[in-house]
Protein backbone atom coordinates (compact mmCIF):
# COMPACT_ATOMS: atom_id res chain seq x y z
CA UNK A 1 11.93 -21.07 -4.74
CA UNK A 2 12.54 -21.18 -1.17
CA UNK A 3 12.47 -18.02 1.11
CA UNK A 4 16.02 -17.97 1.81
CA UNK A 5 16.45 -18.68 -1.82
CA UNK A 6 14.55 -15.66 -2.48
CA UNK A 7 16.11 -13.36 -0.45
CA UNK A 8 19.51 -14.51 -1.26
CA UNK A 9 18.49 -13.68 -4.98
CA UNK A 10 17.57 -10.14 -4.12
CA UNK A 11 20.83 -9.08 -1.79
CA UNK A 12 22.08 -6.93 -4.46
CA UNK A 13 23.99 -3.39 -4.13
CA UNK A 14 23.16 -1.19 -1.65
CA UNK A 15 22.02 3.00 -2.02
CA UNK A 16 21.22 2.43 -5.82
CA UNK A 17 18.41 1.83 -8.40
CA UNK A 18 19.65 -1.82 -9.45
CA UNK A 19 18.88 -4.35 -12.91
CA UNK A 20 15.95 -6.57 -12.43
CA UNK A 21 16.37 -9.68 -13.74
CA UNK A 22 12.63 -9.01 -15.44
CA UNK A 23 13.09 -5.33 -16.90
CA UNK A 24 10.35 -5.69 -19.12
CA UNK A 25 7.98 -8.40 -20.95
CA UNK A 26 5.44 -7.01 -23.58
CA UNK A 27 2.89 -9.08 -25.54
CA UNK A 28 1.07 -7.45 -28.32
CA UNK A 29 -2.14 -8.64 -29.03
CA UNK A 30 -1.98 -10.90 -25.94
CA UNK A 31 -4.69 -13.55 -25.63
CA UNK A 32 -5.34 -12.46 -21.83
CA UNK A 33 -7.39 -14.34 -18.75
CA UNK A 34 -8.09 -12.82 -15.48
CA UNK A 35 -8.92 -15.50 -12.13
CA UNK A 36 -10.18 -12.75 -9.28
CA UNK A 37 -9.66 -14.05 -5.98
CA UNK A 38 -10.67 -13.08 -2.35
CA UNK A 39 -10.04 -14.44 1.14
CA UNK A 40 -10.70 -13.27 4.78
CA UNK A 41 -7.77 -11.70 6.59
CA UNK A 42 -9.78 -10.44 9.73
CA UNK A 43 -7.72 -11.01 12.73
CA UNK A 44 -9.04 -13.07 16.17
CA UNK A 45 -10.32 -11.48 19.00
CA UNK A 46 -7.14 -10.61 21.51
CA UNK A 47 -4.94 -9.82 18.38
CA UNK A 48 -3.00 -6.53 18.08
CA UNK A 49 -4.00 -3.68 16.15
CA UNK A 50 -1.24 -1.36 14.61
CA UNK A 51 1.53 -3.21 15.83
CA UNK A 52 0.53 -3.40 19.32
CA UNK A 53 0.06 0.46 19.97
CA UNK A 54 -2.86 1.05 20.35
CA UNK A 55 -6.17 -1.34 21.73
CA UNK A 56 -6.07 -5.17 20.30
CA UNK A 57 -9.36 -6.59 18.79
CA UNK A 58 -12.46 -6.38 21.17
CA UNK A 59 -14.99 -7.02 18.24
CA UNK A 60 -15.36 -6.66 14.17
CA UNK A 61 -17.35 -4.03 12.88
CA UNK A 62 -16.87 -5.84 9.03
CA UNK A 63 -14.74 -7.89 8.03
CA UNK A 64 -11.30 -7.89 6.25
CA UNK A 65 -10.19 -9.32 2.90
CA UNK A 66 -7.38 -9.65 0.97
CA UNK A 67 -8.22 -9.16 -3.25
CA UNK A 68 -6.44 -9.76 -5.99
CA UNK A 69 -6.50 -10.57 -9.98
CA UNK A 70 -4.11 -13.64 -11.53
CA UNK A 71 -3.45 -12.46 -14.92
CA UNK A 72 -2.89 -15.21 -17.63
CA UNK A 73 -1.49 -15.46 -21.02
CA UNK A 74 1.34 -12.79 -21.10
CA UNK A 75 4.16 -15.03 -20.02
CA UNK A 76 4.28 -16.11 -16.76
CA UNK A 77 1.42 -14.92 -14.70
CA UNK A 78 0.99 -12.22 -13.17
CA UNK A 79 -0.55 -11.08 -10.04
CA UNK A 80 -1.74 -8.24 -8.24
CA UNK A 81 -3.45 -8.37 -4.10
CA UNK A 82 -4.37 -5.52 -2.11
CA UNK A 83 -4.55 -6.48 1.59
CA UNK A 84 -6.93 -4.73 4.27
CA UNK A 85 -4.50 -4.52 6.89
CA UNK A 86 -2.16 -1.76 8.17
CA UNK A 87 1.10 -2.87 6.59
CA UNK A 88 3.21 -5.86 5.60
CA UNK A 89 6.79 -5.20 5.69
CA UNK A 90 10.08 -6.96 5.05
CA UNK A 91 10.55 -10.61 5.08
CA UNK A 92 6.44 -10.60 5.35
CA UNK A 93 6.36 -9.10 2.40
CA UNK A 94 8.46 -11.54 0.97
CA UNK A 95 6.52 -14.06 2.06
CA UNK A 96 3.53 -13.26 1.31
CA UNK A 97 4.77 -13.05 -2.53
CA UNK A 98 6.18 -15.92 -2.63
CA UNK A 99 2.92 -17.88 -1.98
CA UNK A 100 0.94 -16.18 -4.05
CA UNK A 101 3.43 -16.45 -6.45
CA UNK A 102 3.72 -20.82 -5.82
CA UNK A 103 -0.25 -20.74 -6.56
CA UNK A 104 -0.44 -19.18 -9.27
CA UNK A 105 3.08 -20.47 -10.90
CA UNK A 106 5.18 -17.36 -11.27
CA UNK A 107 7.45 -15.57 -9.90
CA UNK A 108 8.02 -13.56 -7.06
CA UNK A 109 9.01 -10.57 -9.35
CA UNK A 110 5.61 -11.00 -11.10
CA UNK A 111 3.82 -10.40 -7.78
CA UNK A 112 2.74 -7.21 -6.34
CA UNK A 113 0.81 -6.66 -3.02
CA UNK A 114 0.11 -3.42 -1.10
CA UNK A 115 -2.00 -2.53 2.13
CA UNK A 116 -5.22 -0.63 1.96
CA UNK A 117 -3.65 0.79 5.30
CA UNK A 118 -6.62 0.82 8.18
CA UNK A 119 -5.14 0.96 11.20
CA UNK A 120 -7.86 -0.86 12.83
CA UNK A 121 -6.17 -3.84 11.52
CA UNK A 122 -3.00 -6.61 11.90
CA UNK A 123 0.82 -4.55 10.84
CA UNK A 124 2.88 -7.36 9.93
CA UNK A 125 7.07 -7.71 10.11
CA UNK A 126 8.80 -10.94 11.26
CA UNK A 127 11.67 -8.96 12.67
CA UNK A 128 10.10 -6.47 14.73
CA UNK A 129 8.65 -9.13 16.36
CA UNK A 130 11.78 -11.02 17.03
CA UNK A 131 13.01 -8.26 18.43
CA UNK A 132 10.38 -7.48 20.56
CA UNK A 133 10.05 -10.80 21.67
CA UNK A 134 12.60 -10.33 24.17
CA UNK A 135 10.67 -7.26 25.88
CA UNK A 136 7.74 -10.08 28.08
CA UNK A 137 5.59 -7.14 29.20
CA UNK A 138 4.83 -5.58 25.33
CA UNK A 139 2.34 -6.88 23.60
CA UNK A 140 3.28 -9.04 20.47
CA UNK A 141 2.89 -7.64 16.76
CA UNK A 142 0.75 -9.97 15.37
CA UNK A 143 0.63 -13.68 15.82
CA UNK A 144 2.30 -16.03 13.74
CA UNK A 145 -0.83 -18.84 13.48
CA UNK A 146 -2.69 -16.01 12.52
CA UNK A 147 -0.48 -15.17 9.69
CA UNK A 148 0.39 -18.52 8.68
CA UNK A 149 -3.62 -19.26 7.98
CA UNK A 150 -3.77 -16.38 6.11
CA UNK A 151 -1.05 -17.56 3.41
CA UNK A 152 -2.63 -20.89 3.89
CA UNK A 153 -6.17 -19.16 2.61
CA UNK A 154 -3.89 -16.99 0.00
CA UNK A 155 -2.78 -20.44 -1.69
CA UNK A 156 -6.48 -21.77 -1.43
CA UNK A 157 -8.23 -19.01 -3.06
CA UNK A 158 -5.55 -18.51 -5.99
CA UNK A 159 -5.81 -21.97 -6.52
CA UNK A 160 -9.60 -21.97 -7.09
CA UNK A 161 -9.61 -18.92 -8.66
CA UNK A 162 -7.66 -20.26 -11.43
CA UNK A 163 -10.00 -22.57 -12.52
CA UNK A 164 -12.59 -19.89 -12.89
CA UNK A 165 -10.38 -17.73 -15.55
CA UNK A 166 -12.45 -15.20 -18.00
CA UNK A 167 -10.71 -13.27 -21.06
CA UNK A 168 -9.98 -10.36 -20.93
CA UNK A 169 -10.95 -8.13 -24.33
CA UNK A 170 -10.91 -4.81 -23.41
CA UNK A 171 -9.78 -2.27 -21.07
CA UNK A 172 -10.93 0.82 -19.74
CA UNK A 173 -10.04 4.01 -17.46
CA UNK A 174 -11.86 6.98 -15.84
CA UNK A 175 -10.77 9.41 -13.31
CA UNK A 176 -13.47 11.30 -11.35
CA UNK A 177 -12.63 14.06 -8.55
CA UNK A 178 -13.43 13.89 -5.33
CA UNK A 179 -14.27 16.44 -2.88
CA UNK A 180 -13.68 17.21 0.18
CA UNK A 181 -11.67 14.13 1.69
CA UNK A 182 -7.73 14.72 0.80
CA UNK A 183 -5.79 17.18 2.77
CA UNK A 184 -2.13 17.40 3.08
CA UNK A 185 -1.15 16.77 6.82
CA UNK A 186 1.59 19.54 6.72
CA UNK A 187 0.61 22.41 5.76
CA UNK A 188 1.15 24.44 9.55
CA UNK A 189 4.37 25.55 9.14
CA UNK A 190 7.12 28.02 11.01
CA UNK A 191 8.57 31.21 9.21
CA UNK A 192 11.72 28.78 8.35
CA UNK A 193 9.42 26.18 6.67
CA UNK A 194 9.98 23.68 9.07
CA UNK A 195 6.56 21.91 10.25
CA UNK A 196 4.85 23.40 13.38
CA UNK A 197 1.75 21.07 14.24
CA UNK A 198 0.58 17.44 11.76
CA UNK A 199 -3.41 17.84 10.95
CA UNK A 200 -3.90 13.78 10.93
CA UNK A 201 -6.16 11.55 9.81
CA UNK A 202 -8.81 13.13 11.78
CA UNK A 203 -9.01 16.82 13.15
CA UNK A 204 -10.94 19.16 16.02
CA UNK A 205 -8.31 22.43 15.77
CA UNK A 206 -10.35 24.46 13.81
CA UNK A 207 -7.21 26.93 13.36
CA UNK A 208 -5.73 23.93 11.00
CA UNK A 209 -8.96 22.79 9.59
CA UNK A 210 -9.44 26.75 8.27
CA UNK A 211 -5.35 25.92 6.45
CA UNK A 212 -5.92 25.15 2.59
CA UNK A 213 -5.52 21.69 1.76
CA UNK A 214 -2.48 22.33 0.51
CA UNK A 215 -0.86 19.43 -2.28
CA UNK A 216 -3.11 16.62 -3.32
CA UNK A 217 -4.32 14.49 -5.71
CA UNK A 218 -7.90 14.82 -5.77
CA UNK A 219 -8.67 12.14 -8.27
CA UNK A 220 -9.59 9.11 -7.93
CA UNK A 221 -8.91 6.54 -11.14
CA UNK A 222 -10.18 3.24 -12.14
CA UNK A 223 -8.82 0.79 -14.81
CA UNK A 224 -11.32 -1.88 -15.16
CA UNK A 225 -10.99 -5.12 -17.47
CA UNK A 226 -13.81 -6.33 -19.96
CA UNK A 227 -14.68 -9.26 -21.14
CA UNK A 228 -16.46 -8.44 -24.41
CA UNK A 229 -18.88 -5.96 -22.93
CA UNK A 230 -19.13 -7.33 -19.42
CA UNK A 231 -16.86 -5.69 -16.74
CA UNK A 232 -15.20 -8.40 -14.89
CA UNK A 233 -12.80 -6.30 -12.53
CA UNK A 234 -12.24 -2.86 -11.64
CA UNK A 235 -9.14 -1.53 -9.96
CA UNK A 236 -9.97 1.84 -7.82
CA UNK A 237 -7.20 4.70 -7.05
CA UNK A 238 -6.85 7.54 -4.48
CA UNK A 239 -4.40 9.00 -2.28
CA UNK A 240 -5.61 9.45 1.25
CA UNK A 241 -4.90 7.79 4.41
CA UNK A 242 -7.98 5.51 4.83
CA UNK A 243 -8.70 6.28 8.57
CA UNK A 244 -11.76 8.00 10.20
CA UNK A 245 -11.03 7.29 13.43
CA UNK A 246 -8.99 4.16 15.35
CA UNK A 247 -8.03 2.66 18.43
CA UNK A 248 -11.12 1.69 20.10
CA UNK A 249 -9.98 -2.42 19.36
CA UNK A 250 -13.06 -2.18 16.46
CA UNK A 251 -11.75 -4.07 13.30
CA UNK A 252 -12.94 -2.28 10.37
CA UNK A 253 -11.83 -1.58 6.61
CA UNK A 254 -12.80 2.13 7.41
CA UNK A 255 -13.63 4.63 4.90
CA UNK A 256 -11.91 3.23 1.87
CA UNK A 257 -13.27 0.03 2.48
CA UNK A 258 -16.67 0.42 3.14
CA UNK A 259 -16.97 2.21 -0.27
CA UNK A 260 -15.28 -0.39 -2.00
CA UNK A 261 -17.69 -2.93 -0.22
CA UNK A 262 -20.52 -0.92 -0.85
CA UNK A 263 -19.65 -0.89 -4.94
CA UNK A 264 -19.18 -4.75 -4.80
CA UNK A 265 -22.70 -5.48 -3.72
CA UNK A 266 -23.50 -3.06 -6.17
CA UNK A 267 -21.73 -5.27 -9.13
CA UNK A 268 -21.38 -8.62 -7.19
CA UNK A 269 -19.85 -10.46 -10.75
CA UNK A 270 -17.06 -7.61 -11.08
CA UNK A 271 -14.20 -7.90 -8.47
CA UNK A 272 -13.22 -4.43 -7.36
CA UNK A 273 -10.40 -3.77 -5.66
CA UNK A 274 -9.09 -0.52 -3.99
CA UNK A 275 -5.50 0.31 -3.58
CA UNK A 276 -4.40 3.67 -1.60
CA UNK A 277 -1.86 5.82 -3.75
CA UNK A 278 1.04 8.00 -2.31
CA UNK A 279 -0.55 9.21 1.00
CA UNK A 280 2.41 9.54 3.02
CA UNK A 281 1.39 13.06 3.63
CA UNK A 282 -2.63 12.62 3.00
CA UNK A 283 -5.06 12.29 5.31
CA UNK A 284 -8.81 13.34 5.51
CA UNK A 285 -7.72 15.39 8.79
CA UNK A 286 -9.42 18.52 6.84
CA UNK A 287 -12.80 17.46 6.40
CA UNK A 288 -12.87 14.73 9.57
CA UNK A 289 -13.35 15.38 13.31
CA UNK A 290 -13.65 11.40 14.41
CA UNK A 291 -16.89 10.85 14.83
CA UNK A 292 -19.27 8.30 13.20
CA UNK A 293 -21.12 10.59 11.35
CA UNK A 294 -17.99 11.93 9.80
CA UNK A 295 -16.83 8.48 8.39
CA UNK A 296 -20.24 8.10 7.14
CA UNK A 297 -19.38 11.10 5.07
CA UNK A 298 -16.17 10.11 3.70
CA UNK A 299 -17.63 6.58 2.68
CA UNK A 300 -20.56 8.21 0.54
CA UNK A 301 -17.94 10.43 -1.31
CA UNK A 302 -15.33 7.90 -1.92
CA UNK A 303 -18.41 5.87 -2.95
CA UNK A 304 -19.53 8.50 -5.26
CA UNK A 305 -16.20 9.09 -6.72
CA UNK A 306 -15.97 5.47 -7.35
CA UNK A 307 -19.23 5.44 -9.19
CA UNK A 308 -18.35 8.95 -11.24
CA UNK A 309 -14.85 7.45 -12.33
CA UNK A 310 -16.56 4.74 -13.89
CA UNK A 311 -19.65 6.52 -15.80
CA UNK A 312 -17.61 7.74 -18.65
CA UNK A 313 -15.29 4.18 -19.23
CA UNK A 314 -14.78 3.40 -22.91
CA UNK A 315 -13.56 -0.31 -23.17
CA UNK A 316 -10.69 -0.50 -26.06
CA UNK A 317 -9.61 -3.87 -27.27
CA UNK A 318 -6.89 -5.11 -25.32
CA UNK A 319 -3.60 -4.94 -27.69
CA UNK A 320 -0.68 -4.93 -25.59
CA UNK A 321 0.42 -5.60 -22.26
CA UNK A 322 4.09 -5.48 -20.91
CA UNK A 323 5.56 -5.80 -17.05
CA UNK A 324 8.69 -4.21 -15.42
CA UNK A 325 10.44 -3.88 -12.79
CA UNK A 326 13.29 -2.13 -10.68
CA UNK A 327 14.87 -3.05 -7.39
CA UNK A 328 15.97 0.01 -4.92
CA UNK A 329 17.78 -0.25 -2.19
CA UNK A 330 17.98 3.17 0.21
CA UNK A 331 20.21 3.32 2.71
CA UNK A 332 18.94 4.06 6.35
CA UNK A 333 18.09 7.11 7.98
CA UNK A 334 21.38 8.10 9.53
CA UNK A 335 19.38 9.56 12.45
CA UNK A 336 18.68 6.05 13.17
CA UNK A 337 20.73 5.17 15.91
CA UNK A 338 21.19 1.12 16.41
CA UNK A 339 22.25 1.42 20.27
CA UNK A 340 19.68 4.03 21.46
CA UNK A 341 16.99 1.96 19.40
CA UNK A 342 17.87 -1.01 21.40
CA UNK A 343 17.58 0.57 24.55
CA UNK A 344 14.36 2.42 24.18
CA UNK A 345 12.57 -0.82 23.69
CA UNK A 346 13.47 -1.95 27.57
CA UNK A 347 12.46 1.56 29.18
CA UNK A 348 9.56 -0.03 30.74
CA UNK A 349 8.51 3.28 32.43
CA UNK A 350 7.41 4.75 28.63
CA UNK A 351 4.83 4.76 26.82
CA UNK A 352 4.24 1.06 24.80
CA UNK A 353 4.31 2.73 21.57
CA UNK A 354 7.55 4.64 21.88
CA UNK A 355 9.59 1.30 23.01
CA UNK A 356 7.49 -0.78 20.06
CA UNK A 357 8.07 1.29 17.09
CA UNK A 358 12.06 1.54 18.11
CA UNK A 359 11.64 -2.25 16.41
CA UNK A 360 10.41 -1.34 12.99
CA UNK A 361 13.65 0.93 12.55
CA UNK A 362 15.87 -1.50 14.05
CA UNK A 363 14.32 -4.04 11.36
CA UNK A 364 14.93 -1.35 8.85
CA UNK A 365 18.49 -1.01 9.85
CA UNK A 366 18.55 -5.12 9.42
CA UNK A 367 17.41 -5.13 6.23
CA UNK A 368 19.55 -3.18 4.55
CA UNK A 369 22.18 -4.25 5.88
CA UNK A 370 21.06 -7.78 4.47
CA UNK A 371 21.05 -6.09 1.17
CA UNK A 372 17.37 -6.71 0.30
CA UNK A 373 16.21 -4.46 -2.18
CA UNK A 374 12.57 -3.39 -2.58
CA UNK A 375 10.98 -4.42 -6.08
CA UNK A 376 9.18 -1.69 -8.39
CA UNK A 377 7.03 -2.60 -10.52
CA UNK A 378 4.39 -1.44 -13.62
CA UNK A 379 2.04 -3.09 -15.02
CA UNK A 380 1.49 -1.58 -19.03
CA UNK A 381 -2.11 -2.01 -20.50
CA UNK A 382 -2.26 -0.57 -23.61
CA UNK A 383 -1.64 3.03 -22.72
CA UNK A 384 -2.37 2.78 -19.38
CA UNK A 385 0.50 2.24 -16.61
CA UNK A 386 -0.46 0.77 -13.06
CA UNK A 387 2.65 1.91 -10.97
CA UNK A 388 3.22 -0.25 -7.85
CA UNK A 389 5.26 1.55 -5.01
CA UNK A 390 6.61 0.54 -1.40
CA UNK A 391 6.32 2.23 1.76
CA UNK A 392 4.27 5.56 2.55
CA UNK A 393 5.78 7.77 -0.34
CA UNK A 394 5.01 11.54 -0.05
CA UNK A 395 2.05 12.29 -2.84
CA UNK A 396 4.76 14.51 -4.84
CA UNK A 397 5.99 10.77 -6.24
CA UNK A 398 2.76 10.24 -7.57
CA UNK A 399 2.35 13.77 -9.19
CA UNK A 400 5.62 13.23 -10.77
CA UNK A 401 4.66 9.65 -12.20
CA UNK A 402 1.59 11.51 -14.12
CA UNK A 403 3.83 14.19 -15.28
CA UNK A 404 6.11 11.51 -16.94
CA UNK A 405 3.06 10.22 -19.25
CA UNK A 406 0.98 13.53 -19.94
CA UNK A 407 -2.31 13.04 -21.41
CA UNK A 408 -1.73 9.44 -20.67
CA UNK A 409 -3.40 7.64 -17.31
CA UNK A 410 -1.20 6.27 -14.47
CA UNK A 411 -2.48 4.83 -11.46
CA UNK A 412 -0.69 4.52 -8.34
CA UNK A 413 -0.88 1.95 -5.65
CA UNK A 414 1.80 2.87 -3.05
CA UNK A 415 2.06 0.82 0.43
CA UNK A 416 3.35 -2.45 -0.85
CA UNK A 417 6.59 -3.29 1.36
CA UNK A 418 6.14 -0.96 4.14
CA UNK A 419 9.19 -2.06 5.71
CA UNK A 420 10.78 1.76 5.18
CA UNK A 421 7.57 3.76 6.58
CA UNK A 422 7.20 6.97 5.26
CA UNK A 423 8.94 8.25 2.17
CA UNK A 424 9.42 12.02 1.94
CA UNK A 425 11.00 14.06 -0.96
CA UNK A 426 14.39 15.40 -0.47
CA UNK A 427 13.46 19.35 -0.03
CA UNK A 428 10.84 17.47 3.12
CA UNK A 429 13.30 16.34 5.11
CA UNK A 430 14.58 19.27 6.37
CA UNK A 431 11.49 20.37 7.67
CA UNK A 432 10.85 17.83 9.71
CA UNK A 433 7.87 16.89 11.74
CA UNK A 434 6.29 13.03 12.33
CA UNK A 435 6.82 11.85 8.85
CA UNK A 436 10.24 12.98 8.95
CA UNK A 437 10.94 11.41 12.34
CA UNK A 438 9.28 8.26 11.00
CA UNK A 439 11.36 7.58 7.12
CA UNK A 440 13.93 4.76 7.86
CA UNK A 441 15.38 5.54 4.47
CA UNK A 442 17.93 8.46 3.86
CA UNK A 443 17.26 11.89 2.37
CA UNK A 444 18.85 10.05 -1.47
CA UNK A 445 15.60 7.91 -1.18
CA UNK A 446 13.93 10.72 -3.48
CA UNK A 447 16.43 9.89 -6.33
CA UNK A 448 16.10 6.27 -6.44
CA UNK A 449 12.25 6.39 -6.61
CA UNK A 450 12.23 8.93 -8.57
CA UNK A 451 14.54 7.21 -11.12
CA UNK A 452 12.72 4.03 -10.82
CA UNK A 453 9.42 5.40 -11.44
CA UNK A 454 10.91 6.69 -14.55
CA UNK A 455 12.25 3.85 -15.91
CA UNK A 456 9.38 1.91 -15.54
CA UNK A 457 7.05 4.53 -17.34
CA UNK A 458 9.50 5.32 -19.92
């Protein structure tokens, strides 16, 4: 299936929760294979970091990779990537499935990738960049060589990977907490509720820092896959943004990363893979003032929570496995105006990121009017439920996925299409403040997710 094929398969409905084609596939007592796969997405030297906002690459502190699992022997394959970049978004996104998807001979629909979400690292979308093309004197958004090598390497590695398969017997989860790291970014607020001041992804106001941290998830959770009594791969969960500090053109995978790297040399024949969860309004702004030493921190306690979630797993025979999805498609931000948007990206007199994020709503804006939907999906294992989400969701979507399933684990990878930004509840919008100013989608966003999510755990 081509691209355009693709995309004129999902321009369905608009402002609804829509029918996927592939609502839900269950095998019991499935005879299951897993092919892990890894490739190097570390951008050039020169390339832009974030979009173009902030410094491009000047060096690599570690590398980036891009993970993932092919999963074989419940119907057409299925596969799950997590990519160390910033964001992929829109007709990337697409794209990006659809290879994986031709090397490993599925679907698109049976495809899932998300961002870890440095921001030392490449933000992809093919139509901000068109759009900023025009605009000589901005830096570009990423380059397309770049890009295409990395789906090039996607194809390669899924390719080889799949004639390295293991079964898959068992099945395992653990949850460990982790302490000080999460804290919810807006928690200073005005007698009206609306929000006064954004305590980021790193934080020197002490009169913020001394706020509570307010609503978070503080666990992290790992599903990991056995075959027979060997762990083969092991999936990592927690809702934070993943940034210590950024914006000194150092590439890095940052705090998130480094732990994850850290636990592979640990267990260099298990693939581990780390996906952020609904961190729209996370960040470790509580408990980080920037500096080295502070990151240094943050990767021994992700590291640590890592090792804890694993201590207690239990491997349980593998008996059922089933995969759904849901398409969404929100409706824009009506504060999103098209001719203002247009004309802030030509005000050469402001600041280069004010005139270069103006694209990623007008792409937005494109999108939907395109009728692409964003695809939902769950993967089922036994009783556990790996929920894959788009965008920057608000951490109160992934509180209300475990409240759907009590007693029961569900792990949440959001930041898979990123093409909306940031995803706040309904009662969030009125009080404004940068992630408010920053969701593409309309306030009715917080029914269609939530109504997805539901479907697919149900």
């Amino acid at each position: 299936m081509t691209r355009r094929d693709f995309l004129r398969s999902s321009a369905v409905g608009c402002g609804s929760v829509l029918a996927s084609p592939n609502v839900f596939a269950a095998a019991s007592s499935p005879s299951l294979h897993v092919a892990s796969f890894r490739f190097d997405v570390t951008p050039p030297v020169g390339h832009s970091l974030c979009g173009g906002w902030i410094k491009p690459v000047e060096g690599v502190d570690d590398p980036l990779e891009a993970i993932g699992l092919v999963l074989l022997g419940a119907g057409a394959p299925i596969v799950l990537c997590v990519v160390d970049w910033t964001g992929i978004l829109n007709e990337a996104h697409v794209a990006w499935r659809e290879a994986l998807a031709e090397a490993a001979g599925t679907t698109p629909e049976r495809v899932t990738v998300h961002t870890v979400h440095q921001h030392n690292a490449p933000l992809v979308c093919f139509e901000a960049e068109r759009l900023l093309r025009a605009q000589a004197d901005l830096p570009r958004v990423f380059d397309r060589d770049f890009h295409r090598r990395c789906l090039d390497a996607a194809r390669a590695a899924v390719g080889a990977a799949l004639k390295t398969s293991r079964p898959v017997t068992h099945v395992a989860h653990g949850v460990a907490r982790v302490e000080a790291v999460a804290s919810n970014r807006r928690v200073a607020r005005d007698a009206a509720g609306r929000v006064t001041k954004m305590r980021g992804s790193s934080n020197k106001d002490a009169a913020l820092n001394a706020l509570p941290e307010g609503v978070i998830d503080p666990n992290l959770r790992t599903v990991a896959f056995f075959d027979r009594g060997r762990k083969i791969a092991a999936c990592h969960y927690y809702a934070t943004h993943p940034m210590s500090f950024y914006g000194d053109g150092r590439v890095s995978s940052d705090f998130c990363g480094l732990a994850r790297k850290r636990r592979q040399q640990d267990e260099p024949d298990c693939a581990h893979l780390y996906f952020t969860g609904c961190a729209g309004n996370i960040a470790a702004g509580k408990y980080n003032d920037g500096s080295k030493e502070a990151r240094g921190r943050l990767i021994e306690r992700i590291y640590r929570g890592i090792v804890a979630s694993e201590e207690k797993l239990q491997p349980e025979p593998l008996a059922s496995i089933g995969w759904r999805t849901e398409r969404i498609q929100p409706a824009p931000n009506p504060a999103l105006g098209l001719g203002a948007l247009q004309e802030l990206m030509t005000k050469q007199k402001d600041a280069v990121v004010l005139r270069i994020r103006p694209a990623f709503k007008l792409a937005s804006i494109q999108r939907y009017e395109r009728k692409i939907p964003f695809v939902l999906s769950a993967l089922h294992l036994n009783d556990v439920a790996l929920l894959h989400l788009p965008a920057e969701p608000f951490v109160d979507y992934q509180l209300r996925a475990q409240a759907l399933r009590p007693g029961r684990t569900v792990a949440t990878a959001a930041y898979g299409d990123c093409g909306p930004w940031y995803m706040p509840t309904r009662t969030e919008f009125p009080a404004g403040g940068y992630e408010v100013e920053y969701a593409f989608c309309e306030p009715g966003v917080d029914d269609l997710l939530t109504n997805a999510i539901t479907r697919l755990l149900g």
